[in-house]
Protein backbone atom coordinates (compact mmCIF):
# COMPACT_ATOMS: atom_id res chain seq x y z
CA UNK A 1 50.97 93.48 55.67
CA UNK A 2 53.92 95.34 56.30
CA UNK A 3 56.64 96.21 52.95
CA UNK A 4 59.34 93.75 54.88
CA UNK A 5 57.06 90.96 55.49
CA UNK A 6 55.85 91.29 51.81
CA UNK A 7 59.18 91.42 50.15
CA UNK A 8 59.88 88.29 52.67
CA UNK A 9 57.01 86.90 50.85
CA UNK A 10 57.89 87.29 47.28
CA UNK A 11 61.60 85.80 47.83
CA UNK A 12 59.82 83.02 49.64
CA UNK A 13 57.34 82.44 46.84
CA UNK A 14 60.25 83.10 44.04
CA UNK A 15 62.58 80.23 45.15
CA UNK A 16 59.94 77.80 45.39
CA UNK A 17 58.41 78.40 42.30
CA UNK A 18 62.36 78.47 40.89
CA UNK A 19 62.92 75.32 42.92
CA UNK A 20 59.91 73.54 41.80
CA UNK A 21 60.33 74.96 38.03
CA UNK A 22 64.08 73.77 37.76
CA UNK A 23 63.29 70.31 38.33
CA UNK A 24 59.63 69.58 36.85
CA UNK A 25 59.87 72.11 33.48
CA UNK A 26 61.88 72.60 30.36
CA UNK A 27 62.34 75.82 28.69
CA UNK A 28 62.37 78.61 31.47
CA UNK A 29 63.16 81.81 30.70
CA UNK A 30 64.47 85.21 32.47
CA UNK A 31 61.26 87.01 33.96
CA UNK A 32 63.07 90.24 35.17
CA UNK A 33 59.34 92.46 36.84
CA UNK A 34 58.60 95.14 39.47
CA UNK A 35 56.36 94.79 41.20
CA UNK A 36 54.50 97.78 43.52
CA UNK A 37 53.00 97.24 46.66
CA UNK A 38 52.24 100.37 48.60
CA UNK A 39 54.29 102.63 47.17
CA UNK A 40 57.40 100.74 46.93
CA UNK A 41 58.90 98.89 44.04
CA UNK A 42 60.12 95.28 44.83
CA UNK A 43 61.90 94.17 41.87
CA UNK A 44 61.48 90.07 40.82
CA UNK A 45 64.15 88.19 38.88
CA UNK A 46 63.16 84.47 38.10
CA UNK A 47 63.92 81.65 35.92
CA UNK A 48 60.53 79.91 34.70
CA UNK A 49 58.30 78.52 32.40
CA UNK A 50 54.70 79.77 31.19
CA UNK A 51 52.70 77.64 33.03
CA UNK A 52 54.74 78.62 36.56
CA UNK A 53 55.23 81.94 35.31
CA UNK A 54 50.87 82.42 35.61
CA UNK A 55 50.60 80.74 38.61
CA UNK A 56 53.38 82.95 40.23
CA UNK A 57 52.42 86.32 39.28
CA UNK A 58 48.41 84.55 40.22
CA UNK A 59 50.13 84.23 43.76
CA UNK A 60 52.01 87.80 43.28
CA UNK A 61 48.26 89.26 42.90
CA UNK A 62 46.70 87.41 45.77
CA UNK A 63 49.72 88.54 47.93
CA UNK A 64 49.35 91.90 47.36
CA UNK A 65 45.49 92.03 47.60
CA UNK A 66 45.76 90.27 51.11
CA UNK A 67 43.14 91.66 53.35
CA UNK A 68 44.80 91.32 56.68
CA UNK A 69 47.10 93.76 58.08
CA UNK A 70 49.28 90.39 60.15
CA UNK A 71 49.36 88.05 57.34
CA UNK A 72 48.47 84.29 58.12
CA UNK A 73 49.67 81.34 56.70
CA UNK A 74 47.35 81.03 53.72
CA UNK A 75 46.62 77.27 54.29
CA UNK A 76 45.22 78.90 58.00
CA UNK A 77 43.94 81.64 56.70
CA UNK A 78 40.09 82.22 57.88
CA UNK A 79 39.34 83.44 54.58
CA UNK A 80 41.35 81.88 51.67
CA UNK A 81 41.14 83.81 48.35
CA UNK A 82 43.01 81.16 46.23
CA UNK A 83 40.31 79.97 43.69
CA UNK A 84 40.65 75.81 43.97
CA UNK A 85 42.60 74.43 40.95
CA UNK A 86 44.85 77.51 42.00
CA UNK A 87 45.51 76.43 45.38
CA UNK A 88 46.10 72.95 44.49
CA UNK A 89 48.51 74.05 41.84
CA UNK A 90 50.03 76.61 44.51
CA UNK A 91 50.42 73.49 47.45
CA UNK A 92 52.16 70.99 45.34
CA UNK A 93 54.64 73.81 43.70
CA UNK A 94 55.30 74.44 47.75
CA UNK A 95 55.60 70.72 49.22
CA UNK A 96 57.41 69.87 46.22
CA UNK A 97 60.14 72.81 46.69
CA UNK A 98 59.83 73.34 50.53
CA UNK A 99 61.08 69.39 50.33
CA UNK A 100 64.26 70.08 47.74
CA UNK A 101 64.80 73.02 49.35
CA UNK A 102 64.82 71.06 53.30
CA UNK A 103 66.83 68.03 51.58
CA UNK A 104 69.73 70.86 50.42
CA UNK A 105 69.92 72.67 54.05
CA UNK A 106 70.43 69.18 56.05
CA UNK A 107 73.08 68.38 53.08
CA UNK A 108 75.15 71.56 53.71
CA UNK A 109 75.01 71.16 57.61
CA UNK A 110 76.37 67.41 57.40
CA UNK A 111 79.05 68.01 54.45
């Protein structure tokens, strides 16, 4: 995976889990993290709580152990790496957010 496509990926995975955090959690806190991926320092500043905060940096880990050089969409991926209770943890943080997130773009294009 290329350096764009994975700093594409770790905005994409920060505002869900923000999203998702925001309106399910109490008590977030500041994580302010680097994060290396072949040789280059992407730096992550979130608002969560513990048990988000695991499950991100879990999804920070697979994401930068991704075998494939043209990254797939991990639900079509050919050979997931997400352990189970993960991945069901990881899909209702993402339909939960990708839904918020949908409901706020159609509410700016109408207003």
């Amino acid at each position: 995976m290329t350096k764009e496509k994975f700093n594409t990926e770790i905005k994409t995975l920060s505002k869900f889990f923000e999203t998702y955090c925001n309106c399910n959690h109490n008590k977030q806190f500041e994580i302010k993290n680097t994060i290396k991926y072949k040789e280059k320092n992407f730096n992550i500043n979130v608002n969560l709580c513990d048990e988000c905060q695991t499950l991100f940096y879990y999804s920070i880990n697979k994401l930068q152990n991704c075998p494939h050089e043209e990254k797939p969409r991990c639900r079509k991926c050919p050979n997931p790496c997400y352990d189970k209770k993960e991945w069901k943890a990881l899909s209702k943080v993402m339909r939960s957010s990708g839904l918020k997130l949908g409901l706020i773009k159609i509410k700016k294009i109408f207003l």
